[in-house]
PDB file of N, CA and C in Angstrom:
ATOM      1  N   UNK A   1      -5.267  16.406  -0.700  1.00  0.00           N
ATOM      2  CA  UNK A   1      -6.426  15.667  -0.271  1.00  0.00           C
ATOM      3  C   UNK A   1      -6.546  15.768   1.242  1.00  0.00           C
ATOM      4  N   UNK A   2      -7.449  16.176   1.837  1.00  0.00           N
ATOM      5  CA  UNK A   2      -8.048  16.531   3.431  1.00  0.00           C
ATOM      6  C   UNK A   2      -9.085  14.952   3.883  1.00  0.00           C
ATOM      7  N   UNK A   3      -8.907  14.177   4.834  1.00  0.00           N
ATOM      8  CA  UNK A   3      -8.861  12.928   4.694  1.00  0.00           C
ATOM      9  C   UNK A   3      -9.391  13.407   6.405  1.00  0.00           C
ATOM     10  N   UNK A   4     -10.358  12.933   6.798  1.00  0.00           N
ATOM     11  CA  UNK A   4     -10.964  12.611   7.973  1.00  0.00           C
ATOM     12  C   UNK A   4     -10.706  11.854   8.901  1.00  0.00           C
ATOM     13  N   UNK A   5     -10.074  12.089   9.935  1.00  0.00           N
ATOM     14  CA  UNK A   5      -8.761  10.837  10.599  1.00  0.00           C
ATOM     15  C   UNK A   5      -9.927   9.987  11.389  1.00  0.00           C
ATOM     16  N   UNK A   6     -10.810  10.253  11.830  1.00  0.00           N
ATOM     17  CA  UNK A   6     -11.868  10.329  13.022  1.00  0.00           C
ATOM     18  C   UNK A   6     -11.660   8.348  12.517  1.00  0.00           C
ATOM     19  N   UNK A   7     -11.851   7.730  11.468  1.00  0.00           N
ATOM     20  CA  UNK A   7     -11.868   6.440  10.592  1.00  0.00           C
ATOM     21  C   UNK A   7     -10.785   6.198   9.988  1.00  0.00           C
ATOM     22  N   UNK A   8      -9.703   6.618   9.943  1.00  0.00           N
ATOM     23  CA  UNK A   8      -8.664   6.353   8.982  1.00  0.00           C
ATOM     24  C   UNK A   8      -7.648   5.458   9.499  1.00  0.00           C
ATOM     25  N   UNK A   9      -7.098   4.419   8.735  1.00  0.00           N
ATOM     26  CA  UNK A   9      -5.999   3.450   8.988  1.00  0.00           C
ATOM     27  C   UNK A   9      -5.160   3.984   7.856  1.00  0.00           C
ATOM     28  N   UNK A  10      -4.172   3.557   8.168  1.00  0.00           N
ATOM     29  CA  UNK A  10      -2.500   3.571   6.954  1.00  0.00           C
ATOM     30  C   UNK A  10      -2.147   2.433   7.699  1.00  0.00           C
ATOM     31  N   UNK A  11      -1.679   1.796   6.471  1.00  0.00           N
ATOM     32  CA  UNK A  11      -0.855   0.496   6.184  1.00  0.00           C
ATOM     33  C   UNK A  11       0.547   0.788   5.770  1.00  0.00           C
ATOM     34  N   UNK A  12       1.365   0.391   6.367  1.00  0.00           N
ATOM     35  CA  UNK A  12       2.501   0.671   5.643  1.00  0.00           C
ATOM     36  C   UNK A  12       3.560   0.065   5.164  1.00  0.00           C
ATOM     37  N   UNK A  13       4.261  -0.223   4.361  1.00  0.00           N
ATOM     38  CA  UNK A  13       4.690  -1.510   3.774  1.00  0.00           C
ATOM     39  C   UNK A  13       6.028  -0.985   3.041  1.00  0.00           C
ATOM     40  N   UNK A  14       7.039  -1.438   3.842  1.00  0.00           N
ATOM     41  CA  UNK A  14       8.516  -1.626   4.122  1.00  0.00           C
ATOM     42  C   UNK A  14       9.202  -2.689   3.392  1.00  0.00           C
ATOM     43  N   UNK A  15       9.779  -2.451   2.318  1.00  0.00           N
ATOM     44  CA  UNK A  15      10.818  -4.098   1.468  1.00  0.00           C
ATOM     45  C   UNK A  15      11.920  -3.850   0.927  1.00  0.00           C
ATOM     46  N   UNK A  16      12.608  -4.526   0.710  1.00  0.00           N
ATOM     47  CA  UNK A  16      13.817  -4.656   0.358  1.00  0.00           C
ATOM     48  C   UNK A  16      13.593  -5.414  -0.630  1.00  0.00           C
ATOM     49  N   UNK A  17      14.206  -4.882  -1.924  1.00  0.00           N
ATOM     50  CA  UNK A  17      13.175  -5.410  -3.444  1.00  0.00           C
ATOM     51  C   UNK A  17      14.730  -6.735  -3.900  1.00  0.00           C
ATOM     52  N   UNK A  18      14.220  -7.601  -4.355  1.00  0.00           N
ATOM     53  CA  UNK A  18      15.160  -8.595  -4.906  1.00  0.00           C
ATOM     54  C   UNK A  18      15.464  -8.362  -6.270  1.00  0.00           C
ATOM     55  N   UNK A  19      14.329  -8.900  -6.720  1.00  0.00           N
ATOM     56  CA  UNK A  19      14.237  -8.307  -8.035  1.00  0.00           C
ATOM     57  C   UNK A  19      12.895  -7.704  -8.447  1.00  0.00           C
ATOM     58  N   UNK A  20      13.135  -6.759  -9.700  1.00  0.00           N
ATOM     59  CA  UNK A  20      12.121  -6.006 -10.424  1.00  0.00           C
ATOM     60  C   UNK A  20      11.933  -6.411 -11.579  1.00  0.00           C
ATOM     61  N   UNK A  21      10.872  -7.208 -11.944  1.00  0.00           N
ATOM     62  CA  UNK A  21      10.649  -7.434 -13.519  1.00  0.00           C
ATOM     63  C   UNK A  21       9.046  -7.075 -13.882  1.00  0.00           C
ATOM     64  N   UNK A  22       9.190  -7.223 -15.558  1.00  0.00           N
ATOM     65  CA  UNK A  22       7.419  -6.918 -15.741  1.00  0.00           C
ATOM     66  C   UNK A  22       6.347  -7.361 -15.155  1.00  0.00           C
ATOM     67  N   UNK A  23       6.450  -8.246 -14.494  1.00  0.00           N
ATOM     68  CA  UNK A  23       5.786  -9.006 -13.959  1.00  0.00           C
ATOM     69  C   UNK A  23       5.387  -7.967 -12.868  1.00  0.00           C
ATOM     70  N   UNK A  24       6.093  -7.420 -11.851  1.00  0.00           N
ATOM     71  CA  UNK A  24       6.090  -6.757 -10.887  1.00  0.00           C
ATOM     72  C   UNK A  24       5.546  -5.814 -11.127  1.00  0.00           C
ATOM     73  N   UNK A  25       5.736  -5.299 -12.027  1.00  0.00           N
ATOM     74  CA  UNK A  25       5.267  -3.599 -12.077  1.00  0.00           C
ATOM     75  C   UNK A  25       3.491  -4.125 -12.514  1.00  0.00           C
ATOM     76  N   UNK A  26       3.568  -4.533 -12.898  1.00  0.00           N
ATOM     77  CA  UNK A  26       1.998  -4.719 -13.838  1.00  0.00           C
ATOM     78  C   UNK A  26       1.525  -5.353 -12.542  1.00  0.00           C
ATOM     79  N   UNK A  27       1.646  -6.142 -11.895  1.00  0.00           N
ATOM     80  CA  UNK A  27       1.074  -6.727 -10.833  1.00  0.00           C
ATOM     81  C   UNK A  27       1.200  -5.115  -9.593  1.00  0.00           C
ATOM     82  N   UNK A  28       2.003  -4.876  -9.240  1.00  0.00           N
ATOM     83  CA  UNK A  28       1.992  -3.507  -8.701  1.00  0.00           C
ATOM     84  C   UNK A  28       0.600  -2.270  -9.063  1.00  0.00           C
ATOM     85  N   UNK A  29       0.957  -2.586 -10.332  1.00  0.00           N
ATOM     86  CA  UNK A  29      -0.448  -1.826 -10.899  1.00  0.00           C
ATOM     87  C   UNK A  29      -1.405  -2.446 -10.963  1.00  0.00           C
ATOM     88  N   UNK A  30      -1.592  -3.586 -11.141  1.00  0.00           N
ATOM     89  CA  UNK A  30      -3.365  -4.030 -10.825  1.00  0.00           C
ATOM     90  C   UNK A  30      -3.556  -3.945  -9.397  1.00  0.00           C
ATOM     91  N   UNK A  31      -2.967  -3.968  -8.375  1.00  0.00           N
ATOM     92  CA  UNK A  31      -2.984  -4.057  -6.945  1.00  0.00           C
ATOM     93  C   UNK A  31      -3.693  -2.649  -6.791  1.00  0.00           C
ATOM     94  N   UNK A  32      -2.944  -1.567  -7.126  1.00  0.00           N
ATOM     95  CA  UNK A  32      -2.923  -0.019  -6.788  1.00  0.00           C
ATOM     96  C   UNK A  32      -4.791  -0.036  -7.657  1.00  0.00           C
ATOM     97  N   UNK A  33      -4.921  -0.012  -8.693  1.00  0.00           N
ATOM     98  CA  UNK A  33      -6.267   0.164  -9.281  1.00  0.00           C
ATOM     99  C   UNK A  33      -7.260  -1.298  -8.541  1.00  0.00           C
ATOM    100  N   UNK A  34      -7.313  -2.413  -7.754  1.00  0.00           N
ATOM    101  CA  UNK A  34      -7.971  -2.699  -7.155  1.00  0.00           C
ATOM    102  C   UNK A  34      -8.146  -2.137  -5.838  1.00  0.00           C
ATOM    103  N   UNK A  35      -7.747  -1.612  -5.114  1.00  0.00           N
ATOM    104  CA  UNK A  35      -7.208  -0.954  -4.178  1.00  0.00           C
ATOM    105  C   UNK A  35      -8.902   0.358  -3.904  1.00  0.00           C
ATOM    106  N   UNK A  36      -8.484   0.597  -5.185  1.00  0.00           N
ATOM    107  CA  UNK A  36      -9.619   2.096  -5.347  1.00  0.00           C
ATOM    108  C   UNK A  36     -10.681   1.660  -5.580  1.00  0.00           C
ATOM    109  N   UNK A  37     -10.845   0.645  -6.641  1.00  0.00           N
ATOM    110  CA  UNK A  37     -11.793   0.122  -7.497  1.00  0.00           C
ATOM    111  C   UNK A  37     -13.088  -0.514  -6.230  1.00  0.00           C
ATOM    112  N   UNK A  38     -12.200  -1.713  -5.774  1.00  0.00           N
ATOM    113  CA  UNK A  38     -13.259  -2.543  -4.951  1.00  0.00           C
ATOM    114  C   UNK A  38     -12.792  -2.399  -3.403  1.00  0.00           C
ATOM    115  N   UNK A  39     -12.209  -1.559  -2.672  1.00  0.00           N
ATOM    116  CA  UNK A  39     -11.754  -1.575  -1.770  1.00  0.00           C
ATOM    117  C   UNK A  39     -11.640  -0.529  -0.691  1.00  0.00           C
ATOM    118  N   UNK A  40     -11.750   0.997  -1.179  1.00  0.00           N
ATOM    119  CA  UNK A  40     -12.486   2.010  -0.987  1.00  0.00           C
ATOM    120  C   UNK A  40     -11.051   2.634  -0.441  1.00  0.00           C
ATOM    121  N   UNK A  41      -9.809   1.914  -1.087  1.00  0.00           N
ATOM    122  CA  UNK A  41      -8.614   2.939  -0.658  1.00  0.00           C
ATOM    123  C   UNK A  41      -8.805   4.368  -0.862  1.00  0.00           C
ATOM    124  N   UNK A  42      -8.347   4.803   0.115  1.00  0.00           N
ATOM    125  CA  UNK A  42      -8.156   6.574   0.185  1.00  0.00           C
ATOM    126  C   UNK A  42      -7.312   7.444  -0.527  1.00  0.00           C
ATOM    127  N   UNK A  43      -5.944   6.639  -0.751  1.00  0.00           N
ATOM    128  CA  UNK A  43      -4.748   7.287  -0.930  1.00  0.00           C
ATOM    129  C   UNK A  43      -3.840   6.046  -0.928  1.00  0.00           C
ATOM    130  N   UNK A  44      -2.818   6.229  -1.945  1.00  0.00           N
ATOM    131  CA  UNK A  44      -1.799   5.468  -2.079  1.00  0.00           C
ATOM    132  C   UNK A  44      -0.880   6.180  -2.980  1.00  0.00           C
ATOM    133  N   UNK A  45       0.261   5.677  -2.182  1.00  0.00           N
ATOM    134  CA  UNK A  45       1.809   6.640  -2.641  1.00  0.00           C
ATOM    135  C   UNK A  45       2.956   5.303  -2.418  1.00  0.00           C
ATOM    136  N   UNK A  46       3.565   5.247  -3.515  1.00  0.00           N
ATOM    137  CA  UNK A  46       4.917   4.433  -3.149  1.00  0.00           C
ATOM    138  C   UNK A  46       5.813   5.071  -3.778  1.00  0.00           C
ATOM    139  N   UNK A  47       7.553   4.471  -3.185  1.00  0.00           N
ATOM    140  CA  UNK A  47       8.163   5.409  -3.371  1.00  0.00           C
ATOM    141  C   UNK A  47       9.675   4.095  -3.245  1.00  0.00           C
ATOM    142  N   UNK A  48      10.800   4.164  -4.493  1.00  0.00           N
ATOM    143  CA  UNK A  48      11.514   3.139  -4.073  1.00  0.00           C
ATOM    144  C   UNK A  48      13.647   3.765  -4.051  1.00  0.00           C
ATOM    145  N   UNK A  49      14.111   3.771  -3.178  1.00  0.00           N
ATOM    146  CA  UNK A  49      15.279   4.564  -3.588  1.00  0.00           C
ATOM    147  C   UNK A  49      16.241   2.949  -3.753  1.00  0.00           C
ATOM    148  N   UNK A  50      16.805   3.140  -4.138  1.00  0.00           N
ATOM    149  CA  UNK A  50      17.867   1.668  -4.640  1.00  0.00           C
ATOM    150  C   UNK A  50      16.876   0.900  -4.744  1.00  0.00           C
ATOM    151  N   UNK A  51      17.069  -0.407  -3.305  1.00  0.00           N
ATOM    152  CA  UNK A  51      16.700  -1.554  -3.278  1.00  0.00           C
ATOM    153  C   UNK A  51      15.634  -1.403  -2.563  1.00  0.00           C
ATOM    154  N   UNK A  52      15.060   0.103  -1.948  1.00  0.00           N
ATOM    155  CA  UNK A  52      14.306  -0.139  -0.889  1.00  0.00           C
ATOM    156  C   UNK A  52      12.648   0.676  -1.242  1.00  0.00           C
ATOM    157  N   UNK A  53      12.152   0.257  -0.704  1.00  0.00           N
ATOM    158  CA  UNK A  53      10.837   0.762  -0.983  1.00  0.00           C
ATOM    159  C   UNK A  53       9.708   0.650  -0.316  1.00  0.00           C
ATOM    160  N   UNK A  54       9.182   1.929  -0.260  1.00  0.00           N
ATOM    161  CA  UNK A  54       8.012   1.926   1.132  1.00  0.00           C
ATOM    162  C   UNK A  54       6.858   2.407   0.331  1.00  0.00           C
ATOM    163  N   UNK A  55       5.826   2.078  -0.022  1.00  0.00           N
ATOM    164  CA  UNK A  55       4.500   2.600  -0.037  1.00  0.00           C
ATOM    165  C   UNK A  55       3.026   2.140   1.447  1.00  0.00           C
ATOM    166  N   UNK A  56       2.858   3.544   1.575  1.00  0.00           N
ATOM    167  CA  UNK A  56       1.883   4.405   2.463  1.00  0.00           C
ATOM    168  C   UNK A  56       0.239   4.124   1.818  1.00  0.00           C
ATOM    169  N   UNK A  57      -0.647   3.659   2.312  1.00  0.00           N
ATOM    170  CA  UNK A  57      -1.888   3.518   1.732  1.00  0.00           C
ATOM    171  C   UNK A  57      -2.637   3.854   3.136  1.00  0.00           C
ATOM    172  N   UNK A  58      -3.703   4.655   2.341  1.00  0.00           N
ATOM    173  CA  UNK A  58      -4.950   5.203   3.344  1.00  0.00           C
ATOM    174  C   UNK A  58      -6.286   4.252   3.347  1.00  0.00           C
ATOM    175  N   UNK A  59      -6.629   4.027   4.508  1.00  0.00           N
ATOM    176  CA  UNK A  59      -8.186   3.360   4.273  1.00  0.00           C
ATOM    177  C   UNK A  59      -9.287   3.857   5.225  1.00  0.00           C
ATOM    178  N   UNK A  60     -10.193   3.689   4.646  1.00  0.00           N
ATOM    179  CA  UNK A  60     -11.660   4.216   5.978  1.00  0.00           C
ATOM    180  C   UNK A  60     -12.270   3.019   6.893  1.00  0.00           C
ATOM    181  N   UNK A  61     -10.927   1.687   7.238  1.00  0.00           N
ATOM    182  CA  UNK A  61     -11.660   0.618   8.273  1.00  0.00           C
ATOM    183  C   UNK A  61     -10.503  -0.116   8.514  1.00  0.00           C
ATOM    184  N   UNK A  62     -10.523  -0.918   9.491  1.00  0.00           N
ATOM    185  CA  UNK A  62      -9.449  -1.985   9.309  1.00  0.00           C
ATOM    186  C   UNK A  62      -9.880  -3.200   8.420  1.00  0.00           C
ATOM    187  N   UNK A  63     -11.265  -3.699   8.653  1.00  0.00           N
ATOM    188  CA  UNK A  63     -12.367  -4.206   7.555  1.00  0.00           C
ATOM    189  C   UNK A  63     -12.113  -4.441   6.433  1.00  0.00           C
ATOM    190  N   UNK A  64     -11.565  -2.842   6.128  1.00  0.00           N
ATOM    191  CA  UNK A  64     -11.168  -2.779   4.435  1.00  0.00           C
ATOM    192  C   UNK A  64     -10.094  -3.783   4.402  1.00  0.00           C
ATOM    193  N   UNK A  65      -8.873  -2.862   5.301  1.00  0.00           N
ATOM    194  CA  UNK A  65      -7.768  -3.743   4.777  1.00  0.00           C
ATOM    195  C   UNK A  65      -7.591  -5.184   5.080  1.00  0.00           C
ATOM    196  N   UNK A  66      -8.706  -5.801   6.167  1.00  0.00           N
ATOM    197  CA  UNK A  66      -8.400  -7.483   6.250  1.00  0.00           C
ATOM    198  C   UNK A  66      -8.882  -7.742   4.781  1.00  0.00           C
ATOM    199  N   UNK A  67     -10.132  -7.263   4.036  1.00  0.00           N
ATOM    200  CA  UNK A  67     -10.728  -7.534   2.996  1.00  0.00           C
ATOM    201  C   UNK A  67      -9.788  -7.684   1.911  1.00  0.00           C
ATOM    202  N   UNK A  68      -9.062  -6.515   1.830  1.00  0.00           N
ATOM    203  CA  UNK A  68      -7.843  -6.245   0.690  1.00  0.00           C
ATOM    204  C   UNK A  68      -6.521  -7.460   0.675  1.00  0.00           C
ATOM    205  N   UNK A  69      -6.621  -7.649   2.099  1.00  0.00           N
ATOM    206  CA  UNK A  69      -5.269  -8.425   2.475  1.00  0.00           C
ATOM    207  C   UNK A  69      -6.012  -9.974   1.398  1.00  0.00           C
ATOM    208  N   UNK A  70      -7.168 -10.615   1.940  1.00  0.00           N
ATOM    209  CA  UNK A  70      -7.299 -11.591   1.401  1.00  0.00           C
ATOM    210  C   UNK A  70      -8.134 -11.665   0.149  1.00  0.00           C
ATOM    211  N   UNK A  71      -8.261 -10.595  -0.777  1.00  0.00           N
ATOM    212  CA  UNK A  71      -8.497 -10.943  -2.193  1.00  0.00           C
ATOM    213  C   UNK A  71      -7.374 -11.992  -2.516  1.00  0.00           C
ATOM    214  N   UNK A  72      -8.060 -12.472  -3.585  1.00  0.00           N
ATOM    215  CA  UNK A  72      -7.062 -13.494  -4.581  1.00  0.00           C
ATOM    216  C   UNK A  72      -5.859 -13.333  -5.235  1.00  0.00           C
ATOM    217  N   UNK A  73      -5.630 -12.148  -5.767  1.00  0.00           N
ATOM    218  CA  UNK A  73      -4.955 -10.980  -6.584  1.00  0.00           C
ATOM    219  C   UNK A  73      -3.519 -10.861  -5.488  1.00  0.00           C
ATOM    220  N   UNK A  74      -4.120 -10.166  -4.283  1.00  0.00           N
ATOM    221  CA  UNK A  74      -3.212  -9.545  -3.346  1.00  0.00           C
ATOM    222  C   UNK A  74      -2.270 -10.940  -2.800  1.00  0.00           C
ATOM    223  N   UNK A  75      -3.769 -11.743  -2.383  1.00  0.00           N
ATOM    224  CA  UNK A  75      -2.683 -13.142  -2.064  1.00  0.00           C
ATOM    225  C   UNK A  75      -1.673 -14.142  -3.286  1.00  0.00           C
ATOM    226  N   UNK A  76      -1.865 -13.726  -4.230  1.00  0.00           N
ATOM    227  CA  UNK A  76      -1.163 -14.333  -5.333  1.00  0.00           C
ATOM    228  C   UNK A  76      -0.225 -13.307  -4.939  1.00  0.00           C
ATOM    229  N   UNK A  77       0.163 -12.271  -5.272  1.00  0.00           N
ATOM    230  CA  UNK A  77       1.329 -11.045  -4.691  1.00  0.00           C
ATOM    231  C   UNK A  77       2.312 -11.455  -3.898  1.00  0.00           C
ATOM    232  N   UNK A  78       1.390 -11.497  -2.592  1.00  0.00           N
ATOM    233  CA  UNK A  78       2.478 -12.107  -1.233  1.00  0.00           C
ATOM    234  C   UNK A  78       2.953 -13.362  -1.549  1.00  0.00           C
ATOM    235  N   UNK A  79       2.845 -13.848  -2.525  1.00  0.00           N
ATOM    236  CA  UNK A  79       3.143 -15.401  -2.384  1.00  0.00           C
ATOM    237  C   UNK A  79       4.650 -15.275  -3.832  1.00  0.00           C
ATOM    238  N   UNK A  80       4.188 -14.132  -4.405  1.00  0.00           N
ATOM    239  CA  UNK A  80       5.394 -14.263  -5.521  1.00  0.00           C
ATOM    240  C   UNK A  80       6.358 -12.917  -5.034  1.00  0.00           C
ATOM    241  N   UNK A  81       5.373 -12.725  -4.383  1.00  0.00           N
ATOM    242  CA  UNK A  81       6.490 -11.440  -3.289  1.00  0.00           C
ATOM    243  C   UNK A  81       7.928 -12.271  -2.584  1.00  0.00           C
ATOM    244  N   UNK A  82       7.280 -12.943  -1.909  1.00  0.00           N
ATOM    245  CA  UNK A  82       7.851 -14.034  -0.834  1.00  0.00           C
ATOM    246  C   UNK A  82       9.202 -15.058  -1.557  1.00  0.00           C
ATOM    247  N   UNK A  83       8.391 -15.271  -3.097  1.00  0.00           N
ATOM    248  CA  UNK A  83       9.586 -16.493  -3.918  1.00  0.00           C
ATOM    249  C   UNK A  83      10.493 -15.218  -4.362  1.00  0.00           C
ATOM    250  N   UNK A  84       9.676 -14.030  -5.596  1.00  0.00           N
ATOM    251  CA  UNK A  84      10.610 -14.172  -6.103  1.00  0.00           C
ATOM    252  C   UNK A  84      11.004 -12.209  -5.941  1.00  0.00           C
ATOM    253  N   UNK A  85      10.397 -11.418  -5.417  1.00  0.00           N
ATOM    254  CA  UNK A  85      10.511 -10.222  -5.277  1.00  0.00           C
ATOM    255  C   UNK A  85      11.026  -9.229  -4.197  1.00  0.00           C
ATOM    256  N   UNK A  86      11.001  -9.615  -3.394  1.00  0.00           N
ATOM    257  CA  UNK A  86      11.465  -9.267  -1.994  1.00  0.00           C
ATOM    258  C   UNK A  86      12.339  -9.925  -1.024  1.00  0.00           C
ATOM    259  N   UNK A  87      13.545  -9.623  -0.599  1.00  0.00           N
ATOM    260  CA  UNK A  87      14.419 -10.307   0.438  1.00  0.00           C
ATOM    261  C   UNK A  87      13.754  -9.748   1.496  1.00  0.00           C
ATOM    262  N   UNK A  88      12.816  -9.346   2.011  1.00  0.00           N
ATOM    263  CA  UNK A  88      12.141  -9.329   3.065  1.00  0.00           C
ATOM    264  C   UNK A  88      10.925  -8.014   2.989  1.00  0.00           C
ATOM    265  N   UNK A  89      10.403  -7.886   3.980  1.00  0.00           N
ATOM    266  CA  UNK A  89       9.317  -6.941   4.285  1.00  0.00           C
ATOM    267  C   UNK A  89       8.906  -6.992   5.343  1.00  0.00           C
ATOM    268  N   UNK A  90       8.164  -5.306   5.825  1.00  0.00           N
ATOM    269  CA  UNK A  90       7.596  -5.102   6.776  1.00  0.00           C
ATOM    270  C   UNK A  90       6.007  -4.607   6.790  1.00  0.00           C
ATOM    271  N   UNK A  91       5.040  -5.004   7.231  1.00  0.00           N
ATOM    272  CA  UNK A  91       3.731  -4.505   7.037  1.00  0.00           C
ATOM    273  C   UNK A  91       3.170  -3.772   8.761  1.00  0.00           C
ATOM    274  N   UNK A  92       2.897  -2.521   8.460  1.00  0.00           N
ATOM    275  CA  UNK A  92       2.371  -2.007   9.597  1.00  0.00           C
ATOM    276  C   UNK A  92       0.648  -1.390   9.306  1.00  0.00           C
ATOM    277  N   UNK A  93       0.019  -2.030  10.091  1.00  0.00           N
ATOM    278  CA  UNK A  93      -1.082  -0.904  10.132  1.00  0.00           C
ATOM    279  C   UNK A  93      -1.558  -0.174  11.495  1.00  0.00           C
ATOM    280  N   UNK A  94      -1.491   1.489  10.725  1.00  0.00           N
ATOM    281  CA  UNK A  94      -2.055   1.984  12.489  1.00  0.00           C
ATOM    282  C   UNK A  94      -2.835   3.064  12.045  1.00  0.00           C
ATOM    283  N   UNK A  95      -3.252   3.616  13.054  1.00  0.00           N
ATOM    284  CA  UNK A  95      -4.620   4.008  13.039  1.00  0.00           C
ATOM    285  C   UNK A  95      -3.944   5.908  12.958  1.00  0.00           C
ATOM    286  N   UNK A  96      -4.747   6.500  11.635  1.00  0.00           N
ATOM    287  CA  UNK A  96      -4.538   7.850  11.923  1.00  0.00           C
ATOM    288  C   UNK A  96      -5.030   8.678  12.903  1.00  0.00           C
ATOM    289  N   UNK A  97      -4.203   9.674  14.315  1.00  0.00           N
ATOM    290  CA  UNK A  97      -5.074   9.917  15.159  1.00  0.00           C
ATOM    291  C   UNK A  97      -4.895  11.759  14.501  1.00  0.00           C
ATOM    292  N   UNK A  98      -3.822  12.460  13.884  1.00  0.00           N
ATOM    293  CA  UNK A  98      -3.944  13.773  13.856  1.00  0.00           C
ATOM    294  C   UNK A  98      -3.669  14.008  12.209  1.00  0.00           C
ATOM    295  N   UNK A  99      -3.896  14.720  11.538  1.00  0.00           N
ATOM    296  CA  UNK A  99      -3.174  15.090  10.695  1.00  0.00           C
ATOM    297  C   UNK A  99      -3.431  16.660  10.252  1.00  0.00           C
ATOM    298  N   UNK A 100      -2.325  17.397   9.622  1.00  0.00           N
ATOM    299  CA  UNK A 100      -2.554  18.633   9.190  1.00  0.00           C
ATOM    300  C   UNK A 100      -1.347  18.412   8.315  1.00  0.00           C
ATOM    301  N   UNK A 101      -1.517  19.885   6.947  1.00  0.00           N
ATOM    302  CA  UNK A 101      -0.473  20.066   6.197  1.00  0.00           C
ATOM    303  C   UNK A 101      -0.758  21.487   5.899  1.00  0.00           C
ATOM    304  N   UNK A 102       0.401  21.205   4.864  1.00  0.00           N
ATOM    305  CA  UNK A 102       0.535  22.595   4.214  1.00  0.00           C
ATOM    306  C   UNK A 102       0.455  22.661   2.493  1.00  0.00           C
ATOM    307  N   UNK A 103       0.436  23.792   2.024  1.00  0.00           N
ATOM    308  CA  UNK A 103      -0.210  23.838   0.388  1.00  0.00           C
ATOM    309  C   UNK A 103       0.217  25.321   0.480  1.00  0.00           C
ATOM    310  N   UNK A 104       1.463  25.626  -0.505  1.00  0.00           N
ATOM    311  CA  UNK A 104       1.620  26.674  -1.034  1.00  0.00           C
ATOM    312  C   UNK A 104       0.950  26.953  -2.734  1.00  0.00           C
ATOM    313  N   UNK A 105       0.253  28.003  -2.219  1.00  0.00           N
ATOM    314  CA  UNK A 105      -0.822  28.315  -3.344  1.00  0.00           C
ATOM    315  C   UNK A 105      -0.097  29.356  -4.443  1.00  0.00           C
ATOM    316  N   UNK A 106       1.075  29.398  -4.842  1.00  0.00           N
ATOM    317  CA  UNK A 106       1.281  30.492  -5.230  1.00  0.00           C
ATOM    318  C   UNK A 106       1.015  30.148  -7.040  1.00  0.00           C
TER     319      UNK A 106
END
């Protein structure tokens, strides 16, 4: 995906997972499909090795993501994030200024 930096924010979101239950994942997944749905995310990738886990999300405003931050959904999240899912976290957002890649076509 070739993503237009000229507008682009990434959020990035750093935790140290407590626990993982159904609850989490399904809430994980309604987050990720609101995200696209009503929110005009670009891109989203998470990724968790042991206890730790970082997912990367793209957006076209900061707008978006104050918007995203305070849906109902997201704030129910942070709040069961906070009791019962995470021994901590980090949230960064910054602004994309370059990007290029690579794609082996073979």
């Amino acid at each position: 995906m070739t993503i237009k930096t000229e507008q682009v924010y990434a959020v990035i979101f750093t935790a140290t997972m407590k626990q993982v239950d159904d609850e989490y994942l399904q809430m994980a997944n309604r987050l990720r499909d609101l995200a696209f749905a009503e929110f005009s995310c670009l891109e989203f990738n998470a990724v968790t090795e042991g206890d730790k886990e970082v997912a990367i999300s793209y957006w076209p405003s900061k707008q978006h993501i104050l918007d995203w931050k305070q849906h109902p959904l997201h704030k129910k999240a942070q709040k069961l994030g906070q009791e019962r899912w995470y021994s901590d976290y980090r949230v960064q957002v910054v602004h994309v200024e370059r990007e290029y890649k690579f794609a082996n076509q073979d």
